[in-house]
N, C-alpha and C. Protein backbone atom coordinates (compact mmCIF):
# COMPACT_ATOMS: atom_id res chain seq x y z
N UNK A 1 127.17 90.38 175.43
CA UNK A 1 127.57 89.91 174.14
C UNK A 1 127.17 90.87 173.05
N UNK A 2 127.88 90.86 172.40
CA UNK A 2 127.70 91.92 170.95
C UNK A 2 127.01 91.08 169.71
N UNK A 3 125.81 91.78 169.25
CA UNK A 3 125.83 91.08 168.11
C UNK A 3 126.56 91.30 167.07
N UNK A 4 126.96 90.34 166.03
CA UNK A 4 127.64 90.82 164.76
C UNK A 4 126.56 90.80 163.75
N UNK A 5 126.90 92.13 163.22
CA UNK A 5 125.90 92.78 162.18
C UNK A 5 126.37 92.17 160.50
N UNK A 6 125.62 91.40 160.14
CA UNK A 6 125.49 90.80 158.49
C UNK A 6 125.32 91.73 157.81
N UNK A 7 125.82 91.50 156.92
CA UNK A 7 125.38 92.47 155.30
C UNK A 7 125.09 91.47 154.49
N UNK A 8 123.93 90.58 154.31
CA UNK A 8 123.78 89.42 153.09
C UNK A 8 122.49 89.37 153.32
N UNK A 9 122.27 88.82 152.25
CA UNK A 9 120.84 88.44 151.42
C UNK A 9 120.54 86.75 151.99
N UNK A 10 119.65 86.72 152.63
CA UNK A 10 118.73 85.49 153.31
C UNK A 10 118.52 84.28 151.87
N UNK A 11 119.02 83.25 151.97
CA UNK A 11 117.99 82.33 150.92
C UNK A 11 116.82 82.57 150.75
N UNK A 12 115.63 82.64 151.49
CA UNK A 12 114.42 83.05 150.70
C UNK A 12 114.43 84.31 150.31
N UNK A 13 114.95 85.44 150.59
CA UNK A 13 115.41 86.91 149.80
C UNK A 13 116.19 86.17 148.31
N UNK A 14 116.97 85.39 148.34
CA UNK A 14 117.53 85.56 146.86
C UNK A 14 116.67 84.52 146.13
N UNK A 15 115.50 83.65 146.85
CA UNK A 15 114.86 82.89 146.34
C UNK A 15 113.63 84.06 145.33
N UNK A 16 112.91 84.66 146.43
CA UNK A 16 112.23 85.44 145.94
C UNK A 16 112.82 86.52 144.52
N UNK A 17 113.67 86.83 144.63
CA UNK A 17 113.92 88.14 143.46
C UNK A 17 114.24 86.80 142.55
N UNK A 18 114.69 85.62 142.31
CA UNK A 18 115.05 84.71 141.15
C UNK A 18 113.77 84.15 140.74
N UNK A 19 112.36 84.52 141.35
CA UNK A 19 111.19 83.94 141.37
C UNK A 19 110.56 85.35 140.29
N UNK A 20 110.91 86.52 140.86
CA UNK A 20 109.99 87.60 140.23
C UNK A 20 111.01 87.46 139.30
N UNK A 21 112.40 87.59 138.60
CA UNK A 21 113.45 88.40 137.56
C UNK A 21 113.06 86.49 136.18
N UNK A 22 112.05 85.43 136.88
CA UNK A 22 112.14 84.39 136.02
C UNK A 22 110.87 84.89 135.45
N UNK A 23 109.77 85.60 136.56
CA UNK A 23 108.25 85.87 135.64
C UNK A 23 108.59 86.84 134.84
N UNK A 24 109.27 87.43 134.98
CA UNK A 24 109.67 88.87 134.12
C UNK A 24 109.93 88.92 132.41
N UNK A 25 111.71 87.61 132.91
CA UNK A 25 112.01 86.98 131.93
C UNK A 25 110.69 86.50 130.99
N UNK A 26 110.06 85.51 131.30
CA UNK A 26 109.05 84.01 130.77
C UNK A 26 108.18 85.27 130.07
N UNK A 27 107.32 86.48 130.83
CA UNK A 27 106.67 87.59 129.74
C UNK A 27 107.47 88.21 129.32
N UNK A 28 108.62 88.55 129.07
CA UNK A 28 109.12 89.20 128.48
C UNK A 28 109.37 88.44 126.78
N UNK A 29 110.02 87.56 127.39
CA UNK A 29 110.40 86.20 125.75
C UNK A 29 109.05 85.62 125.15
N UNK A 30 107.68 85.66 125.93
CA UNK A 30 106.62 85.44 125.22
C UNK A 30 105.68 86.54 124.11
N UNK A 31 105.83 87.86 125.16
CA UNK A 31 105.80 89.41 124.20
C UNK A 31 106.46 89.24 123.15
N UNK A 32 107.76 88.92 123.02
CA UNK A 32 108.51 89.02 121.86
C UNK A 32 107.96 87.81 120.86
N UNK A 33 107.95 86.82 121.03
CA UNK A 33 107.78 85.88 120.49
C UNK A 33 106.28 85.83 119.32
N UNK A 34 105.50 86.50 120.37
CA UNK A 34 103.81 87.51 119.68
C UNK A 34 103.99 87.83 118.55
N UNK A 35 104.97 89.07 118.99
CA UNK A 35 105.23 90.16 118.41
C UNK A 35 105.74 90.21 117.12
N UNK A 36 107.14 88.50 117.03
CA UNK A 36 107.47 87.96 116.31
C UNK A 36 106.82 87.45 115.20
N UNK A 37 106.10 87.01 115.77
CA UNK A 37 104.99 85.89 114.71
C UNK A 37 103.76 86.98 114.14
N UNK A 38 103.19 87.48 115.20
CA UNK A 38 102.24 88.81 114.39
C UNK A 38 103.22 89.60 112.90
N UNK A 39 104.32 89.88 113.39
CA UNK A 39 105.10 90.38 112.08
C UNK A 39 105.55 89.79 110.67
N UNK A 40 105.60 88.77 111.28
CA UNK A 40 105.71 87.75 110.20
C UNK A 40 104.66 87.37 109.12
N UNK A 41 103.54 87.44 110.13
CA UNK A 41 101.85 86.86 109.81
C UNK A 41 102.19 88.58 108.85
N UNK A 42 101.84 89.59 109.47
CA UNK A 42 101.75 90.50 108.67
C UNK A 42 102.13 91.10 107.66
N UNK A 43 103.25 90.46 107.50
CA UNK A 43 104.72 90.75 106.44
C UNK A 43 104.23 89.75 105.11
N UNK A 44 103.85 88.42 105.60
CA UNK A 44 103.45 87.21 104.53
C UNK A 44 102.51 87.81 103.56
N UNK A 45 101.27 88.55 104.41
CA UNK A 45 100.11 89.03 104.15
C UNK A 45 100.68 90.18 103.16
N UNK A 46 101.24 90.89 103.53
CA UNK A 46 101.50 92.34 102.70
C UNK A 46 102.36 92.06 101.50
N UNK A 47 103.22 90.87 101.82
CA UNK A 47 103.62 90.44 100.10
C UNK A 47 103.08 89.97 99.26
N UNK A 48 102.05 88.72 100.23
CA UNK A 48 100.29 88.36 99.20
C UNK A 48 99.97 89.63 98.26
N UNK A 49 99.49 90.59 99.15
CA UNK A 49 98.55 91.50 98.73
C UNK A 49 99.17 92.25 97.50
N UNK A 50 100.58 92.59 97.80
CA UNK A 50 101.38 93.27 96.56
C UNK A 50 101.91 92.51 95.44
N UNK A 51 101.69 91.37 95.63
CA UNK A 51 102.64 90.18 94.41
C UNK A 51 100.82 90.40 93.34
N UNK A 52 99.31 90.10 94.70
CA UNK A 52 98.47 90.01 93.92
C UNK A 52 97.83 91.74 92.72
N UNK A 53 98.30 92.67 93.53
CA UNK A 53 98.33 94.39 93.04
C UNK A 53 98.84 94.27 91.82
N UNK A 54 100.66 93.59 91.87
CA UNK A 54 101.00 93.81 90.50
C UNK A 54 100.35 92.74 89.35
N UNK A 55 99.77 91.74 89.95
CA UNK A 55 99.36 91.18 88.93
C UNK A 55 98.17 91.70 88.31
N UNK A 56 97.36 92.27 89.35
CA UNK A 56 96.22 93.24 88.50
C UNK A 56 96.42 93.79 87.82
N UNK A 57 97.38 94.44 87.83
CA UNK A 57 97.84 95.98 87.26
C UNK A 57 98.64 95.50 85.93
N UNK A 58 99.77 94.36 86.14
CA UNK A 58 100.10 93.90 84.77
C UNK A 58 98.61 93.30 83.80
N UNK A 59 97.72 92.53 84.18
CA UNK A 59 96.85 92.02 83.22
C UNK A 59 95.99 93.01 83.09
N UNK A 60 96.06 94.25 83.61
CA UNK A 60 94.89 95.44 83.06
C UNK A 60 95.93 96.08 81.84
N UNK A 61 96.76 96.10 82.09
CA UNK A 61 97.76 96.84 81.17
C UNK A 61 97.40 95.66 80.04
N UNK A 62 97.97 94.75 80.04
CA UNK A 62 97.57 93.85 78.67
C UNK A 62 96.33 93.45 78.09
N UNK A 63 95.32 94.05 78.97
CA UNK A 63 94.25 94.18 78.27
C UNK A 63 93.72 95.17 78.13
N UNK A 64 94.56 95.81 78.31
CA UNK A 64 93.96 97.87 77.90
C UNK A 64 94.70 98.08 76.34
N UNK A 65 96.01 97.04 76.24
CA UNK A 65 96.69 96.76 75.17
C UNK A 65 96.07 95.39 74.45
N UNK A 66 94.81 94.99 74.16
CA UNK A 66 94.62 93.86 73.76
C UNK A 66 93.90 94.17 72.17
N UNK A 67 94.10 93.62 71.38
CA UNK A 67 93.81 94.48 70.10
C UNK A 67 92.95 92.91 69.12
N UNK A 68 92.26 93.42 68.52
CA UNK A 68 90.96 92.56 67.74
C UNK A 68 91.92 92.11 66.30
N UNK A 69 91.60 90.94 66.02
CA UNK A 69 91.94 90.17 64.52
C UNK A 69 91.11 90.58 63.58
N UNK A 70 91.04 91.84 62.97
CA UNK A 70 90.40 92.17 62.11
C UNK A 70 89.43 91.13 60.97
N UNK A 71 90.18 89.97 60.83
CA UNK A 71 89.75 89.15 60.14
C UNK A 71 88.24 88.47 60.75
N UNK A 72 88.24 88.18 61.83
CA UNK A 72 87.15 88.12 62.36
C UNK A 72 86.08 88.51 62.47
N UNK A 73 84.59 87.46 62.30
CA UNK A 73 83.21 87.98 62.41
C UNK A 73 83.33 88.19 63.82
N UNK A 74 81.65 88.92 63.45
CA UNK A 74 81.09 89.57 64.78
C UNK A 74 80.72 87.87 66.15
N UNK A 75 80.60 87.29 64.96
CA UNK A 75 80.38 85.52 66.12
C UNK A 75 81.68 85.16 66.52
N UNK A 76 83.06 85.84 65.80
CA UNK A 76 84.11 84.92 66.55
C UNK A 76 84.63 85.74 67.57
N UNK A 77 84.08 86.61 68.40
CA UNK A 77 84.53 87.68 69.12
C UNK A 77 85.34 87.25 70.38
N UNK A 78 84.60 85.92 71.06
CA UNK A 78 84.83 85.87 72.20
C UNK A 78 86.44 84.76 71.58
N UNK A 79 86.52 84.12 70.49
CA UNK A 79 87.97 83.55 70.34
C UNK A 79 89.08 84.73 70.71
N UNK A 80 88.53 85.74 70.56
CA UNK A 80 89.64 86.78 70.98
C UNK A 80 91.13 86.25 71.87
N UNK A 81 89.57 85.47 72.82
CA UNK A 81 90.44 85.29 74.12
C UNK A 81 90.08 83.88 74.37
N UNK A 82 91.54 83.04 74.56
CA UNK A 82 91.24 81.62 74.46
C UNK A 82 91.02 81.74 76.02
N UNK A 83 90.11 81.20 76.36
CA UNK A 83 89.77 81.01 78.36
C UNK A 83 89.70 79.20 78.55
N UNK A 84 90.93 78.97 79.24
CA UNK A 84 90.94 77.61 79.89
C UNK A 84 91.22 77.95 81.44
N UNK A 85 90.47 76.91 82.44
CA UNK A 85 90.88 76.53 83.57
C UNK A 85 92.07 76.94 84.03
N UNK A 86 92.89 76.88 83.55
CA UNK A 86 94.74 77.21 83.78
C UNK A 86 95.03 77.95 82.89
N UNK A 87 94.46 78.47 81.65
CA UNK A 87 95.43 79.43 81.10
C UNK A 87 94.59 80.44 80.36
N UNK A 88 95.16 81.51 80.35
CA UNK A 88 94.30 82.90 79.33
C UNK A 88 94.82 83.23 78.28
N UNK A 89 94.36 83.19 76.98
CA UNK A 89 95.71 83.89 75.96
C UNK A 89 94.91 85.20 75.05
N UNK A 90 95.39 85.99 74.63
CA UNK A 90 95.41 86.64 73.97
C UNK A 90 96.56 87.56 72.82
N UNK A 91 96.06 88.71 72.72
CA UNK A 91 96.97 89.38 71.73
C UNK A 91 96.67 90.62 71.97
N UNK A 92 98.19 91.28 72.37
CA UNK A 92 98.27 92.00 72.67
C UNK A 92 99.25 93.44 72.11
N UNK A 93 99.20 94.58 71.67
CA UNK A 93 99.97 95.31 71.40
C UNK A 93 101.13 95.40 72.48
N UNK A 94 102.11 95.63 72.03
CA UNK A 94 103.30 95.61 72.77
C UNK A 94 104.44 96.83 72.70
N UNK A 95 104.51 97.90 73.43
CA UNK A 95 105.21 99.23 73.28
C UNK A 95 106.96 98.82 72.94
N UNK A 96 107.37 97.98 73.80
CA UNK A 96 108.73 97.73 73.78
C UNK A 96 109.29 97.59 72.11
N UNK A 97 108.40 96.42 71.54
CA UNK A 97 108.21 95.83 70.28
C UNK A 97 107.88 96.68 68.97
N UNK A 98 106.66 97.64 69.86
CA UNK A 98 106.19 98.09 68.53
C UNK A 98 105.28 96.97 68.26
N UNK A 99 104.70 95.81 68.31
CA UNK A 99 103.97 95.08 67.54
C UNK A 99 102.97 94.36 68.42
N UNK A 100 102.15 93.56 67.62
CA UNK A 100 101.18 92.56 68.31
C UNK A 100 101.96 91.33 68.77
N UNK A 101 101.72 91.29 69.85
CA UNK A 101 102.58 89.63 70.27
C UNK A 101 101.67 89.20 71.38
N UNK A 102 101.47 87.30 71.23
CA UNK A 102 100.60 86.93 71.76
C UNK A 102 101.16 86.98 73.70
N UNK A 103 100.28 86.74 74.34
CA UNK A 103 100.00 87.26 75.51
C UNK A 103 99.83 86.19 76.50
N UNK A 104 100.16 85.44 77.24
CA UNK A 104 99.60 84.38 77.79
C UNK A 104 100.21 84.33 79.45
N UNK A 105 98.75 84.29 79.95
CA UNK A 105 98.79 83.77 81.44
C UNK A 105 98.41 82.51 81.83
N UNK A 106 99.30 81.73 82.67
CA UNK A 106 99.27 80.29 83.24
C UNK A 106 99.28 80.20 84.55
N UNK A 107 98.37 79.14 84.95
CA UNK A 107 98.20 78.87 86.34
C UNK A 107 98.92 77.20 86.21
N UNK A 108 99.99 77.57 87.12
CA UNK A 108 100.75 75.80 86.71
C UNK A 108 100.60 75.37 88.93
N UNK A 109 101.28 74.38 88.70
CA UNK A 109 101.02 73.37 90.19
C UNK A 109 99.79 72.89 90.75
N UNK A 110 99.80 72.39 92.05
CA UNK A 110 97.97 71.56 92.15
C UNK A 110 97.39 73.00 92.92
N UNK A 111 96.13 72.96 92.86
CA UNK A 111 94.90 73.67 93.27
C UNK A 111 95.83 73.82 95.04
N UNK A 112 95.76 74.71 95.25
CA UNK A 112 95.33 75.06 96.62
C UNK A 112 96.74 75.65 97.12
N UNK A 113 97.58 75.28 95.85
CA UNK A 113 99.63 75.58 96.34
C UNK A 113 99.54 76.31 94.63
N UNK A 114 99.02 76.73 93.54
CA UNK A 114 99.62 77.01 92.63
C UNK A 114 100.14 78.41 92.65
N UNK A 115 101.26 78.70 91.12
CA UNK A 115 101.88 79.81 91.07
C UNK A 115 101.00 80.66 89.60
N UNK A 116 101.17 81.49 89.19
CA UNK A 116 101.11 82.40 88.52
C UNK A 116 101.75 82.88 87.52
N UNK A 117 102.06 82.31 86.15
CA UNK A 117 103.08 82.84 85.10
C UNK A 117 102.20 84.05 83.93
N UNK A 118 103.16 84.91 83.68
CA UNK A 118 103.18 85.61 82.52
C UNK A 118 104.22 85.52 81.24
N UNK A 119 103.83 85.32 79.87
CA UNK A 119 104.48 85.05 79.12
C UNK A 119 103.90 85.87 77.84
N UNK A 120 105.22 87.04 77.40
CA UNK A 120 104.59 87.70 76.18
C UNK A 120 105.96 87.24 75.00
N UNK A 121 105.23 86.59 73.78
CA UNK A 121 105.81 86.85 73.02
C UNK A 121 106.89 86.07 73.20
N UNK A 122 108.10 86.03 72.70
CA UNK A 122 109.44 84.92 73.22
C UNK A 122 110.28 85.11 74.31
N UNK A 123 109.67 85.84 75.02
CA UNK A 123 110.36 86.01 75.87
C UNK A 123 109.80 84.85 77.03
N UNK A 124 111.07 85.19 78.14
CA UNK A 124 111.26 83.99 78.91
C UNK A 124 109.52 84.49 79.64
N UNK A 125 109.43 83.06 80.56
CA UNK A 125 108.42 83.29 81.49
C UNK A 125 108.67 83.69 82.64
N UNK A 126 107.57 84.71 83.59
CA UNK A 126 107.90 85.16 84.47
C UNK A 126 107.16 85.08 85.44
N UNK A 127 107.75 84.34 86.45
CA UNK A 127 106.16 84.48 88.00
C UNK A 127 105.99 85.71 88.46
N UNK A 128 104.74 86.08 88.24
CA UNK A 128 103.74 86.98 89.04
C UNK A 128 103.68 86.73 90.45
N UNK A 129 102.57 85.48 90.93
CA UNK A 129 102.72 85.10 92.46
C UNK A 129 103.14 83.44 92.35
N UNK A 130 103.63 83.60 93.42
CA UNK A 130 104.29 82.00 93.57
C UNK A 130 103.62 80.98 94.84
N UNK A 131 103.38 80.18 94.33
CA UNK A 131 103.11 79.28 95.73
C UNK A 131 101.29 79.32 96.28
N UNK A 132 101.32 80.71 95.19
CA UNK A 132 99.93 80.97 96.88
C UNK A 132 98.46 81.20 96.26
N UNK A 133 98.63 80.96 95.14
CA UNK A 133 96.92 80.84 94.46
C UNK A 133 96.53 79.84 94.95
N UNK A 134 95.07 79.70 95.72
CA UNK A 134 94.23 78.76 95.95
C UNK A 134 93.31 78.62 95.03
N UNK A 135 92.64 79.40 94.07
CA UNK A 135 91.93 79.18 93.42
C UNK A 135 92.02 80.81 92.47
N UNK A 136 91.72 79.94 90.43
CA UNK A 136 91.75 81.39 90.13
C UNK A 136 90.28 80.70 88.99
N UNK A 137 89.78 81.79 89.24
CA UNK A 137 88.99 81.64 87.50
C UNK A 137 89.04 82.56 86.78
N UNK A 138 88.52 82.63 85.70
CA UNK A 138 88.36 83.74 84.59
C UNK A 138 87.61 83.48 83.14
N UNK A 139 86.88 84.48 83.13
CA UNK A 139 85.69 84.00 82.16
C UNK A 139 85.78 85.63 81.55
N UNK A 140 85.41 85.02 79.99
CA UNK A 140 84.60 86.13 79.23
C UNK A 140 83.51 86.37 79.25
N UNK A 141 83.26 87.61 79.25
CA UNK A 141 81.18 87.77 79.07
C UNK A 141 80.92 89.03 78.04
N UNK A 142 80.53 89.06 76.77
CA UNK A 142 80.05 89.67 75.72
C UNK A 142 78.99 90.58 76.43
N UNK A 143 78.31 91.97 76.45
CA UNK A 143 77.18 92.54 76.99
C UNK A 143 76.87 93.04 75.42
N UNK A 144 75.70 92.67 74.69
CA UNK A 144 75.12 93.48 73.80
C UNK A 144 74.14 94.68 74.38
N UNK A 145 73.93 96.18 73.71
CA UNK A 145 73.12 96.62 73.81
C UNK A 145 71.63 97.09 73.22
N UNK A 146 70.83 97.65 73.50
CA UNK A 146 69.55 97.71 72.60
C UNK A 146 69.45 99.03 72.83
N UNK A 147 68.29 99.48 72.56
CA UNK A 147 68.24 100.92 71.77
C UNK A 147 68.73 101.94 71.64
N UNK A 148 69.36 102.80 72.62
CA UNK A 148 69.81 104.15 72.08
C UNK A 148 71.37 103.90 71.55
N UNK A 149 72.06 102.88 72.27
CA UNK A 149 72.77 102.59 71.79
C UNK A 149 73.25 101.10 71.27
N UNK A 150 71.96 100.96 70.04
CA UNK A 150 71.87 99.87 69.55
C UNK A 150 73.09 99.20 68.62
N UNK A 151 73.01 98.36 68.69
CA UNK A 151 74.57 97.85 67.84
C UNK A 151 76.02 97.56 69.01
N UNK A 152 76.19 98.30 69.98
CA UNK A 152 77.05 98.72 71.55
C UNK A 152 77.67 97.30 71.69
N UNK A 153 78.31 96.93 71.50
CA UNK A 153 79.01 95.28 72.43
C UNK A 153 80.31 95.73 73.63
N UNK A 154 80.05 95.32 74.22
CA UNK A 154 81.22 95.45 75.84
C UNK A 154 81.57 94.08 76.06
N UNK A 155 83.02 93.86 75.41
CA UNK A 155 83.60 92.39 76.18
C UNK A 155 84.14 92.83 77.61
N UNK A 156 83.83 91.72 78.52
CA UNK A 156 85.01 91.87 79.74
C UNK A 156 85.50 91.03 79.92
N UNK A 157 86.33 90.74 80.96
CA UNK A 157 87.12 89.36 81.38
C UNK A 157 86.58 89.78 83.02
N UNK A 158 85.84 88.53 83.74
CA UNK A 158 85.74 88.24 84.79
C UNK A 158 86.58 87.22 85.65
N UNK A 159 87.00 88.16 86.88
CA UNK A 159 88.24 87.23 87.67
C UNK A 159 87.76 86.97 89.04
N UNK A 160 88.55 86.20 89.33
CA UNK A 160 87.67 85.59 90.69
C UNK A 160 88.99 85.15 91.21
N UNK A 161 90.27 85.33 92.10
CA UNK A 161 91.41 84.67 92.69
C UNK A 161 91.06 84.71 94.08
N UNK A 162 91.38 83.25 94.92
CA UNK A 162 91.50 83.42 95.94
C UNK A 162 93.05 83.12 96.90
N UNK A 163 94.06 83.44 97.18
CA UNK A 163 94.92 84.29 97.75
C UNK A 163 95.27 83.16 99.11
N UNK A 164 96.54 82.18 99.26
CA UNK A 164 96.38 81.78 100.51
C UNK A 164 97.87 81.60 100.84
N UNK A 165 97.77 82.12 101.85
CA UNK A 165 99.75 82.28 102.51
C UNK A 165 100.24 80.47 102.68
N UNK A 166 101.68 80.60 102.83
CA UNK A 166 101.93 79.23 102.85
C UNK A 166 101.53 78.95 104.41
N UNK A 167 101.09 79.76 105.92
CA UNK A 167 100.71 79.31 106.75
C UNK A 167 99.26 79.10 107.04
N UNK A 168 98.87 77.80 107.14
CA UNK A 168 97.46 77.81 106.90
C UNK A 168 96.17 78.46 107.89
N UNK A 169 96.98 78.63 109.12
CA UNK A 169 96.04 79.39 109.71
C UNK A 169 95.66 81.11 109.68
N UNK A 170 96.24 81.10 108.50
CA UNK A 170 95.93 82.31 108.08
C UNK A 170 94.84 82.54 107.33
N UNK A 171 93.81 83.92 106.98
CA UNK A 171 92.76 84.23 106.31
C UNK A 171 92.98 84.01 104.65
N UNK A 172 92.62 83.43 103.78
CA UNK A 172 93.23 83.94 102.27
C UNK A 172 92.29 84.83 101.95
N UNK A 173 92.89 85.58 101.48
CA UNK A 173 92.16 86.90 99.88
C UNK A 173 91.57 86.22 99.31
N UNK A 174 90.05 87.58 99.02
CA UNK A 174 89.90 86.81 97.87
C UNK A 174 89.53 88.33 96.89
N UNK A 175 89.80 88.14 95.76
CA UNK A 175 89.97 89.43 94.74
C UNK A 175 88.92 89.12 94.01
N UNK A 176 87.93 90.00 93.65
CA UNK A 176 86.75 89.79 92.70
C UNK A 176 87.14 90.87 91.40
N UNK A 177 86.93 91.18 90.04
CA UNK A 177 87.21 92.33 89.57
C UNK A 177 86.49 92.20 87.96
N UNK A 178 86.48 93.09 87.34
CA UNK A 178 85.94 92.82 85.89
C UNK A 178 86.95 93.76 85.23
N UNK A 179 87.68 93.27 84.08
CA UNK A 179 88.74 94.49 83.56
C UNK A 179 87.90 94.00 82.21
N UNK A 180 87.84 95.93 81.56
CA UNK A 180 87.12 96.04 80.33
C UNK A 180 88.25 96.62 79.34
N UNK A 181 88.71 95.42 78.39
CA UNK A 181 89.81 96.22 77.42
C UNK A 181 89.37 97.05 76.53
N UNK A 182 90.21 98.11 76.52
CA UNK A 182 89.61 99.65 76.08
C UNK A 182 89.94 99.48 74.67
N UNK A 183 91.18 99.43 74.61
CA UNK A 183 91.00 98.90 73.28
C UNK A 183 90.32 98.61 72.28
N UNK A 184 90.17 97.31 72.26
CA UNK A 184 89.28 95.83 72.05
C UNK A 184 88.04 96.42 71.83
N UNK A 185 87.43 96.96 72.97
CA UNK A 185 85.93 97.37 72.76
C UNK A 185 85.72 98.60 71.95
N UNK A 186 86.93 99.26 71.79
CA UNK A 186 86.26 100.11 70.46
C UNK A 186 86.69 99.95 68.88
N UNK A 187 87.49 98.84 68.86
CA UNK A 187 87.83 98.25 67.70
C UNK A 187 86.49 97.27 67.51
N UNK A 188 85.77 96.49 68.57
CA UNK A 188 84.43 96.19 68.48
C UNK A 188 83.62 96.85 67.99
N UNK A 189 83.40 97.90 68.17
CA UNK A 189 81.81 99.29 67.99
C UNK A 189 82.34 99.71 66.65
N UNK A 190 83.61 99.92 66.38
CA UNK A 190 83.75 100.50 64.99
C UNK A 190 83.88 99.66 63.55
N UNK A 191 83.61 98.57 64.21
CA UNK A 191 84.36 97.53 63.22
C UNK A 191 82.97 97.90 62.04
């Protein structure tokens, strides 16, 4: 008798390769899926970080442009700058304008989801960061000096924001900083 010679693949042969081409698959769509979400996580993060950059960089500018009410004593210094919980105001020189126009930053929505507005002058308002302040403060602090350079006053504005993505298992920022308006402080010393 002759045998007849097959050319086919055994059920457990096509069992096996549909067993390895499914583990393959299952890490392959879970790598991606990582990879997915790491990018995302990282992408959220890097718009945090740059929405919070320009806001530095706009409120250093308006307070490098922040200019003194001449009318004012040496005791009303710190009215300069009205400091509430939610909002900062001042006065600010303005290049576009040519003039002094008042200056105001707002922290609007509840603690832990709020956004970030800037508002100069009549013009419309504009969000800085949206959604993702967890916490901001900001305080004035007067530094007098004594002897060699007696008479010396240094206002600053102290900031404290802490930074939180809309996914919560993420890290939030937190930004510490002191901006000294250049301005301001030598319209102080010369006054």
């Amino acid at each position: 008798m002759k045998k007849s010679e097959k050319n086919a693949f055994t059920l457990v042969e096509i069992l096996v390769v549909c067993a390895v081409v499914s583990v393959f698959l299952a890490s392959a769509i879970t790598l991606f899926s990582n990879f997915r979400q790491g990018f995302t996580r990282s992408e959220s993060s890097a718009i945090l970080l740059q929405d919070a950059a320009l806001f530095l960089a706009q409120l250093r500018n308006d307070l490098n442009n922040a200019v003194l009410d001449t009318s004012l004593t040496n005791s009303e210094i710190e009215q300069q700058f009205s400091v509430t919980p939610k909002q900062l105001n001042f006065k600010a020189y303005d290049n576009r304008e040519g003039a002094v126009l008042p200056v105001i930053y707002r922290l609007s929505g509840k603690e832990g989801n709020a956004s970030l507005w800037r508002k100069i002058g009549n013009r419309a308002e504009k969000e800085l960061i949206k959604s993702n302040v967890a916490s901001l403060t900001w305080q004035t602090e007067i530094e007098s000096f004594s002897g060699k350079a007696s008479g010396t006053v240094r206002l600053c504005l102290n900031i404290n924001c802490i930074l939180q993505t809309q996914r919560a298992q993420e890290k939030p920022f937190e930004i510490r900083t002191r901006i000294f308006p250049a301005r301001l402080n030598r319209q102080l010393n010369n006054k």
